[in-house]
Protein backbone atom coordinates (compact mmCIF):
# COMPACT_ATOMS: atom_id res chain seq x y z
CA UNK A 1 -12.38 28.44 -2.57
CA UNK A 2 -12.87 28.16 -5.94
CA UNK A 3 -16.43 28.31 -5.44
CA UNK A 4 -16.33 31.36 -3.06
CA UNK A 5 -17.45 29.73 0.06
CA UNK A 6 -14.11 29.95 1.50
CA UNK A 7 -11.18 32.90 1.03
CA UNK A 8 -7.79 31.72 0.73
CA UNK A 9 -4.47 32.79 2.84
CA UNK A 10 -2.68 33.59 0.34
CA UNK A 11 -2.04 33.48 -3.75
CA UNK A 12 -5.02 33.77 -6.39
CA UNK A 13 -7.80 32.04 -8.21
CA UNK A 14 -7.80 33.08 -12.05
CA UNK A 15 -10.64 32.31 -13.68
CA UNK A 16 -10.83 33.43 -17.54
CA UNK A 17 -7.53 35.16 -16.61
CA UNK A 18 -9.27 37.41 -13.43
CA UNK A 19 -8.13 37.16 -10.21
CA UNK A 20 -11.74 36.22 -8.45
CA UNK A 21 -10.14 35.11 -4.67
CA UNK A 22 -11.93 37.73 -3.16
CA UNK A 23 -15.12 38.01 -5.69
CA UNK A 24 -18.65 37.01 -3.97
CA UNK A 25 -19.22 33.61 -4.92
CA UNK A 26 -22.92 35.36 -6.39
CA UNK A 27 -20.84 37.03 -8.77
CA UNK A 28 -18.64 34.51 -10.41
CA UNK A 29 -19.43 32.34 -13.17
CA UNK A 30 -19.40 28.82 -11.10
CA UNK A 31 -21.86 26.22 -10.63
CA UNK A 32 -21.84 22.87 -8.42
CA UNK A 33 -22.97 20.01 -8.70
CA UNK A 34 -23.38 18.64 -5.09
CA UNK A 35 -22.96 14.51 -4.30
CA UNK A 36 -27.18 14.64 -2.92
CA UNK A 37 -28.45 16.48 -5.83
CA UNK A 38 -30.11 19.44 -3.75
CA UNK A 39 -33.07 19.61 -6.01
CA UNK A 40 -36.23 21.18 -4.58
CA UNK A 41 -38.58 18.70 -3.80
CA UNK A 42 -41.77 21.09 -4.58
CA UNK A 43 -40.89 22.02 -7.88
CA UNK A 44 -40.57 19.72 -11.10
CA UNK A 45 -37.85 19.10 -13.30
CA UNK A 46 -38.44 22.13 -15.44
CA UNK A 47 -38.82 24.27 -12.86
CA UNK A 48 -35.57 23.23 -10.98
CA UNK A 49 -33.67 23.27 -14.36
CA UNK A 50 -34.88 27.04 -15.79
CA UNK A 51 -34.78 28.16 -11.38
CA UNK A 52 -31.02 29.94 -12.30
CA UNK A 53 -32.32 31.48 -15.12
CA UNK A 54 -35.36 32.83 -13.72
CA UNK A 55 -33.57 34.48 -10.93
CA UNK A 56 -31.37 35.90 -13.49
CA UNK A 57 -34.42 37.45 -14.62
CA UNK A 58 -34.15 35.78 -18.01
CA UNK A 59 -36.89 36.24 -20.78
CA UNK A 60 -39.55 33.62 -20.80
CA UNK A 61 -38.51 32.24 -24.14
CA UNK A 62 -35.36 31.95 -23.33
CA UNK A 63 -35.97 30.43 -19.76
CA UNK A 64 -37.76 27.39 -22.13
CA UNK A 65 -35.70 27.25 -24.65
CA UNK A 66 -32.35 26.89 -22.47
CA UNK A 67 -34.29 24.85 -20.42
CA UNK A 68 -35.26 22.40 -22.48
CA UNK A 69 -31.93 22.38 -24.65
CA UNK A 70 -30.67 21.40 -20.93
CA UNK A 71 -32.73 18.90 -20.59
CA UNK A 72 -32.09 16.87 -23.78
CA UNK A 73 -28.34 17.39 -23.21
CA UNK A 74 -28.49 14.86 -20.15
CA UNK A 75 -31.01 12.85 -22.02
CA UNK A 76 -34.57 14.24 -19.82
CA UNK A 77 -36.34 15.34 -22.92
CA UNK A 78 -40.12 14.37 -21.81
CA UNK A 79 -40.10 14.27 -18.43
CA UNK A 80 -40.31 17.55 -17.67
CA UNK A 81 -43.17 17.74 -15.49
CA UNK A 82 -41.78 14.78 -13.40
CA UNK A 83 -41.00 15.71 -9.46
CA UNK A 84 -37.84 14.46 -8.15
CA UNK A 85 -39.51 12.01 -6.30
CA UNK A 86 -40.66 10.53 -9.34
CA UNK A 87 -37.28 9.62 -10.14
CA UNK A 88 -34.39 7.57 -9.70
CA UNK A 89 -31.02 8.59 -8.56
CA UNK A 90 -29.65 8.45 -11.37
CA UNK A 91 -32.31 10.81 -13.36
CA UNK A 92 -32.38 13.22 -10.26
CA UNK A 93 -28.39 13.81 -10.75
CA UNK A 94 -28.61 14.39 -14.73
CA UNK A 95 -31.08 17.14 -13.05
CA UNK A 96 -29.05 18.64 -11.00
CA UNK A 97 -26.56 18.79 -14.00
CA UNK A 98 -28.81 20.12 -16.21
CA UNK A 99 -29.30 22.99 -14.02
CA UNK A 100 -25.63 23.50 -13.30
CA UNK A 101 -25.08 23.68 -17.04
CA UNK A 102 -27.78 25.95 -18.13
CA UNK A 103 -26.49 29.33 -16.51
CA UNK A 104 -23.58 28.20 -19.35
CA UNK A 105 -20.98 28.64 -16.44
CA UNK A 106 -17.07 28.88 -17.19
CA UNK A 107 -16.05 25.98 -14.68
CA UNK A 108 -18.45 23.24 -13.11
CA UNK A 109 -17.88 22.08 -10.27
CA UNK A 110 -18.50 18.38 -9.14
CA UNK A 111 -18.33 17.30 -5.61
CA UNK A 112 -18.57 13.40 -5.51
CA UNK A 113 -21.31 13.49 -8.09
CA UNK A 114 -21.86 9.84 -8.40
CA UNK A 115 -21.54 8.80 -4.66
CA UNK A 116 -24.77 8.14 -3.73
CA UNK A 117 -25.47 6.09 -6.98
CA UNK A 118 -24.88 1.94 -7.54
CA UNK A 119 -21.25 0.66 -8.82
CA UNK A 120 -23.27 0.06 -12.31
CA UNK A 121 -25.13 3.15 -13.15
CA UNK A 122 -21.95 4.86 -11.75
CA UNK A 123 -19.91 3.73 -14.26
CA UNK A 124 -22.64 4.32 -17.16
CA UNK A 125 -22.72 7.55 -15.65
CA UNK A 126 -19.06 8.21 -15.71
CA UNK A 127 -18.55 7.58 -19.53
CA UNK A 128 -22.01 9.98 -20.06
CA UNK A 129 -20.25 12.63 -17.98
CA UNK A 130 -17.16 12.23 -19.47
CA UNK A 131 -19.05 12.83 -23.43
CA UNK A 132 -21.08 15.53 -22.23
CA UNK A 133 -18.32 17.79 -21.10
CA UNK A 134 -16.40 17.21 -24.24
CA UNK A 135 -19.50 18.33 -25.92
CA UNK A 136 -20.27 21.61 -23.82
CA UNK A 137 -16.26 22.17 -23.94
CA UNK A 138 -16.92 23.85 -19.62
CA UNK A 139 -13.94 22.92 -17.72
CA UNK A 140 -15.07 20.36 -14.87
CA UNK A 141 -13.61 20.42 -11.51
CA UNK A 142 -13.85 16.57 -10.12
CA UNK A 143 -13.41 15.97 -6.49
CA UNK A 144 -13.50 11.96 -5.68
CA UNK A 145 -12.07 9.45 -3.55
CA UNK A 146 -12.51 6.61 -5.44
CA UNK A 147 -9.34 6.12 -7.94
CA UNK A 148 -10.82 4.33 -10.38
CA UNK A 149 -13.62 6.97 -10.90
CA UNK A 150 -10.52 9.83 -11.29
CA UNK A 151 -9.05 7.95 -13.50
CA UNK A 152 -11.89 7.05 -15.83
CA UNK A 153 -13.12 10.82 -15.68
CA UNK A 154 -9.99 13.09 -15.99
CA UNK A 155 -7.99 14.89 -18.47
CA UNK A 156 -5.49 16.25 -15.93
CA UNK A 157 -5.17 14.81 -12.29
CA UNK A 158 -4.23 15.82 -8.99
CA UNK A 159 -3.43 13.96 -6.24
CA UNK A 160 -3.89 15.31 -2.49
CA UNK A 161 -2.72 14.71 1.14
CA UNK A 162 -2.89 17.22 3.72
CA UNK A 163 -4.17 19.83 1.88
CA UNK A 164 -1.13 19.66 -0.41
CA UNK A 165 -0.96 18.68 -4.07
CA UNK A 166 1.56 15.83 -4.12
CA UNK A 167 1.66 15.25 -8.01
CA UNK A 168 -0.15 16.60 -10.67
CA UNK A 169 -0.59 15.47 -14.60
CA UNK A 170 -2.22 13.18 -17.01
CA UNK A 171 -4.15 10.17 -15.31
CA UNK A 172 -1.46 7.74 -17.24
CA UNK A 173 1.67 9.52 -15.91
CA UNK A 174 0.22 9.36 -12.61
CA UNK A 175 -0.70 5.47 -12.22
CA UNK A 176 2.66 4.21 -13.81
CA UNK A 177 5.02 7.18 -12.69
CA UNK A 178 3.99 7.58 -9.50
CA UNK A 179 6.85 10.44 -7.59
CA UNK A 180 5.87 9.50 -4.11
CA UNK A 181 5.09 6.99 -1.93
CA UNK A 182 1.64 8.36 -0.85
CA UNK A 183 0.70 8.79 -4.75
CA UNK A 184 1.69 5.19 -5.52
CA UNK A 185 -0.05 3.76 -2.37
CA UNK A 186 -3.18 5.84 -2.66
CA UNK A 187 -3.81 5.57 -6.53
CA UNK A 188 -4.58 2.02 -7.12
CA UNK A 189 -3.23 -1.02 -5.85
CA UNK A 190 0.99 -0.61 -5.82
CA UNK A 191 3.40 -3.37 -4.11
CA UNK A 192 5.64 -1.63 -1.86
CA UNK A 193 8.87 -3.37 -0.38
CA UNK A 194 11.51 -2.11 1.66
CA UNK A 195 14.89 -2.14 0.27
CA UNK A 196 18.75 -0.67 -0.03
CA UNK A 197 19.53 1.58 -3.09
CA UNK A 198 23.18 0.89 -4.14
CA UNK A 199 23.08 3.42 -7.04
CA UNK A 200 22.62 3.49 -11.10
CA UNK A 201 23.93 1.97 -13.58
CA UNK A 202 23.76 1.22 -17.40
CA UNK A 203 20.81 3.54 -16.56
CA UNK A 204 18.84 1.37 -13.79
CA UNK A 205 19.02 1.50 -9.90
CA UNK A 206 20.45 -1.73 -8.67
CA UNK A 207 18.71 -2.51 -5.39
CA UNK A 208 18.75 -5.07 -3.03
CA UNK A 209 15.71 -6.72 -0.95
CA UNK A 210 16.79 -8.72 1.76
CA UNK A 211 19.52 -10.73 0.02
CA UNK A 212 17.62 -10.79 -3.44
CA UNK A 213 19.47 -8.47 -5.98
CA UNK A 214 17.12 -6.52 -8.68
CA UNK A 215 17.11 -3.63 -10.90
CA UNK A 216 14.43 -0.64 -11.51
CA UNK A 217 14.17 1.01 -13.99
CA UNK A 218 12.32 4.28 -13.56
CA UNK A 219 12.25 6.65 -10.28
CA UNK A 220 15.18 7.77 -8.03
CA UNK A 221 18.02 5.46 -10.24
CA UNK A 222 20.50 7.61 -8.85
CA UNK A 223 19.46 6.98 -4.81
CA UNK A 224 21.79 5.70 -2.59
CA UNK A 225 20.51 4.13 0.35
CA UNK A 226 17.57 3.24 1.93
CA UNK A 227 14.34 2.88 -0.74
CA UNK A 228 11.33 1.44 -1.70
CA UNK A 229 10.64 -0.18 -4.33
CA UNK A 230 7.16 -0.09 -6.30
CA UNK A 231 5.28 -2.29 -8.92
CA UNK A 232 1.78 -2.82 -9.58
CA UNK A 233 0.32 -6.26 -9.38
CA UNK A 234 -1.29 -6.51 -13.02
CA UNK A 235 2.81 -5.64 -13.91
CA UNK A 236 4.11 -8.96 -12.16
CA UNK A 237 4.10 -12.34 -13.44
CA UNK A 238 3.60 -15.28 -12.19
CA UNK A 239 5.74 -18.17 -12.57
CA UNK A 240 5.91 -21.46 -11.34
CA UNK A 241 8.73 -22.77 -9.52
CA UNK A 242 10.30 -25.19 -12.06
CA UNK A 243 10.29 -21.87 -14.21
CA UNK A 244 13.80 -21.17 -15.52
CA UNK A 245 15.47 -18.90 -13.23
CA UNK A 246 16.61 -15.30 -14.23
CA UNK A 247 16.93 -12.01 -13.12
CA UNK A 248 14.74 -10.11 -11.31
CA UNK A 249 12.64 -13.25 -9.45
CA UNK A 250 11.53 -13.46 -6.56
CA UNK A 251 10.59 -16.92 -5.22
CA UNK A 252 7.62 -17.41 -2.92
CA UNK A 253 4.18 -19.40 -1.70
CA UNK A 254 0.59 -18.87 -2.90
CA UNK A 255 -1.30 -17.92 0.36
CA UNK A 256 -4.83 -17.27 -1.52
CA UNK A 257 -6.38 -17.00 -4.86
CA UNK A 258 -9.10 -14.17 -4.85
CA UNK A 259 -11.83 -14.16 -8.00
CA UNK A 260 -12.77 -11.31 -8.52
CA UNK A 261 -14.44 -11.69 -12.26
CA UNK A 262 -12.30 -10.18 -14.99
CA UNK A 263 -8.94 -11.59 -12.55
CA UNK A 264 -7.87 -13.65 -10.14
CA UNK A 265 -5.62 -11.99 -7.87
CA UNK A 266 -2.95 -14.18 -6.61
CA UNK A 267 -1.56 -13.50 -3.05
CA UNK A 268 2.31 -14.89 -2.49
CA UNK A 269 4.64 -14.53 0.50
CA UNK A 270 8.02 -13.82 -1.08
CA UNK A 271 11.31 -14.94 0.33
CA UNK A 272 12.05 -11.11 1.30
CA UNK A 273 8.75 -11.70 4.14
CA UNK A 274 7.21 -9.59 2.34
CA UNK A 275 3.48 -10.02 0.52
CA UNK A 276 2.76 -9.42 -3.07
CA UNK A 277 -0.31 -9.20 -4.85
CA UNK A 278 -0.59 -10.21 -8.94
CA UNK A 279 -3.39 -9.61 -10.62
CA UNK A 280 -3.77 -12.58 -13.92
CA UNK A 281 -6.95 -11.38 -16.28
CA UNK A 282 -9.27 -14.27 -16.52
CA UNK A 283 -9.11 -15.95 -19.86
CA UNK A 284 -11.37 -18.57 -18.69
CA UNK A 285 -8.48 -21.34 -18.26
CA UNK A 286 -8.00 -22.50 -14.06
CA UNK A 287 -4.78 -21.20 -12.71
CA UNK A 288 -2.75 -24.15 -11.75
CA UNK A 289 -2.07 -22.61 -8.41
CA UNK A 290 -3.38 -23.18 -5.22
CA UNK A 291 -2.76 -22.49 -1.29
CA UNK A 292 1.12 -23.67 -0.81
CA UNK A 293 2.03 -23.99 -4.33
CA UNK A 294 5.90 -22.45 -4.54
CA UNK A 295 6.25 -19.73 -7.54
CA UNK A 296 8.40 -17.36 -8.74
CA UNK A 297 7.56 -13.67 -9.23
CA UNK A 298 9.18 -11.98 -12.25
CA UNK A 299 9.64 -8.19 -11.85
CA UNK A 300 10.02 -7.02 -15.16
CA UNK A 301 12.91 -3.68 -14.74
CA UNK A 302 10.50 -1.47 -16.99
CA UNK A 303 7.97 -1.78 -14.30
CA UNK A 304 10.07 -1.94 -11.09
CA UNK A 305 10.32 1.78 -9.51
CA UNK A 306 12.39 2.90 -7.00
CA UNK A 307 11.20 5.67 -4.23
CA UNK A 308 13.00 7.11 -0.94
CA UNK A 309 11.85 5.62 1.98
CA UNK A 310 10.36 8.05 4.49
CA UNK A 311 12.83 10.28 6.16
CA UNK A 312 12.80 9.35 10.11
CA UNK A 313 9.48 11.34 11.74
CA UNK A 314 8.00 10.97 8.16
CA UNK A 315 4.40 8.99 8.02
CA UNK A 316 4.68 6.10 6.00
CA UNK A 317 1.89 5.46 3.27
CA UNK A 318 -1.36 3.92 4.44
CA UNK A 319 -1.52 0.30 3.86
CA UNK A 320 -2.85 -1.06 0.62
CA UNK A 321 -6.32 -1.81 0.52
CA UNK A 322 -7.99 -5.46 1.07
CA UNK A 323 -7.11 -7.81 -1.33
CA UNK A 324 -10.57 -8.62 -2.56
CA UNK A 325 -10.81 -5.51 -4.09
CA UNK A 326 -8.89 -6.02 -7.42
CA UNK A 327 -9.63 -1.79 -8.11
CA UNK A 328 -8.07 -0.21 -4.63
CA UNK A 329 -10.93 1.15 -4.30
CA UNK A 330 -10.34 3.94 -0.73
């Protein structure tokens, strides 16, 4: 919609403080950037970098100069005369970027840029994005399903389900403040476990899973009744059993270690039934865990958050992702 490829029911797009819902999408000041580049295969990369501005019916010096101003933005100074099949994926997208951003347009739009590129050069690719827009100062529009990606490239997120915005607001407030249960479960990895609300007080929700009594201490502290309650595994900690005991703990049994490089994520069965993940960064040292070692899980109240449980006839979030992948990526 924002684009102009599709009219909406109702309300308005304001772009630069104009109403453009109902403008041709020819006549507003949009690009995209599209996830398989689109370039044109016969032309080279000058020519598919100054194409905008020639149908603009630009002046020749200023087709070359933008051009190749363009070009050295996303770092293609010299290889102008190169055809996209002379490059690799990652060269052919700073392309198609280049000739988004020369037509100078008031919002770019980016449609899973980086999908079709390897988990390394995406993430070189994500921190070069993420520079040049701060340097151009053009809003970008991000669309991406992988959370770690939205997270790495946004000043201001927004999470969606059904076509509806479910929260909205700095990447940060987001992850750790998450207001539903979709938004917790999509955005990372969360631990989600049933449990009865009994009310605030001293200004935490006391809650109780299975016969285990805990405190939150951010979310619904006032609820009354049935919850959930949320914490994200690099927030737990890991204790063994001979630990001192204490509030908030949870005892339970290892069921696998999973290394995944910077962590070890450490899968227990808690006495609730229920499965955690934790997530201990890698400091080189062996855990002294294994398969059927007892621990205990401390859930620290800053980090414990308590949600409504669905209403009956309400979907329930989608089930975490696999537990060898430490990001959640979707």
């Amino acid at each position: 919609m924002i684009a102009g490829f599709e009219q909406p029911s109702e309300g308005r797009i304001l772009l630069d403080g104009t109403d453009v819902a109902y403008t041709p999408a020819h006549k507003r000041n949009v690009n995209t950037v599209f996830q398989n580049y689109a370039l044109f295969p016969h032309l080279d990369v000058f020519d598919n970098v100054a194409f905008g501005l020639r149908r603009a019916k630009r002046p020749k010096s200023e087709v070359r100069q933008r051009a190749v101003q363009a070009l050295e933005l996303v770092q293609l100074g010299g290889l102008e005369r190169r055809k996209p099949s002379q490059l690799s994926g990652g060269q052919q997208q700073r392309v198609a970027l280049a000739r988004a951003l020369v037509l100078n347009p008031s919002v770019l739009l980016l449609d899973e840029p980086l999908g079709a590129l390897d988990a390394k050069l995406r993430k070189t690719l994500q921190i070069e994005l993420k520079t040049l827009q701060r340097e151009v100062g053009i809003t970008f529009i991000y669309v991406t399903h992988d959370q770690e990606e939205a997270l790495t490239m946004s000043d201001r997120l927004a999470v969606m389900n059904g076509g509806k915005i479910e929260q909205v607001g700095a990447p940060q407030d987001v992850y750790e403040d998450p207001e539903t249960l979709f938004v917790a479960d999509f955005l990372g990895v969360s631990n989600l476990m049933d449990a009865t609300a009994q009310g605030a007080r001293n200004g935490r929700c006391r809650v109780r899973a299975d016969t285990f009594e805990l405190a939150a201490g951010s979310g619904a502290i006032d609820l009354i009744g049935p919850a959930k309650i949320v914490i994200r595994p690099e927030r737990v900690e890991l204790e063994s059993r001979e630990a001192a005991a204490g509030p908030n703990r949870l005892p339970g049994m290892v069921e696998r270690l999973v290394y995944v490089g910077s962590a070890v994520q450490v899968i227990v069965r808690v006495a609730t039934g229920e499965v955690l993940q934790v997530l201990v960064p890698n400091s080189g040292k062996v855990l002294p865990y294994e398969q059927g070692t007892p621990v205990q899980l401390y859930l620290p109240v800053d980090a414990l958050r308590v949600l409504a449980a669905p209403q009956e006839g309400e979907a329930e979030p989608v089930e975490p992702q696999a537990v060898t992948d430490a990001s959640g990526h979707s």
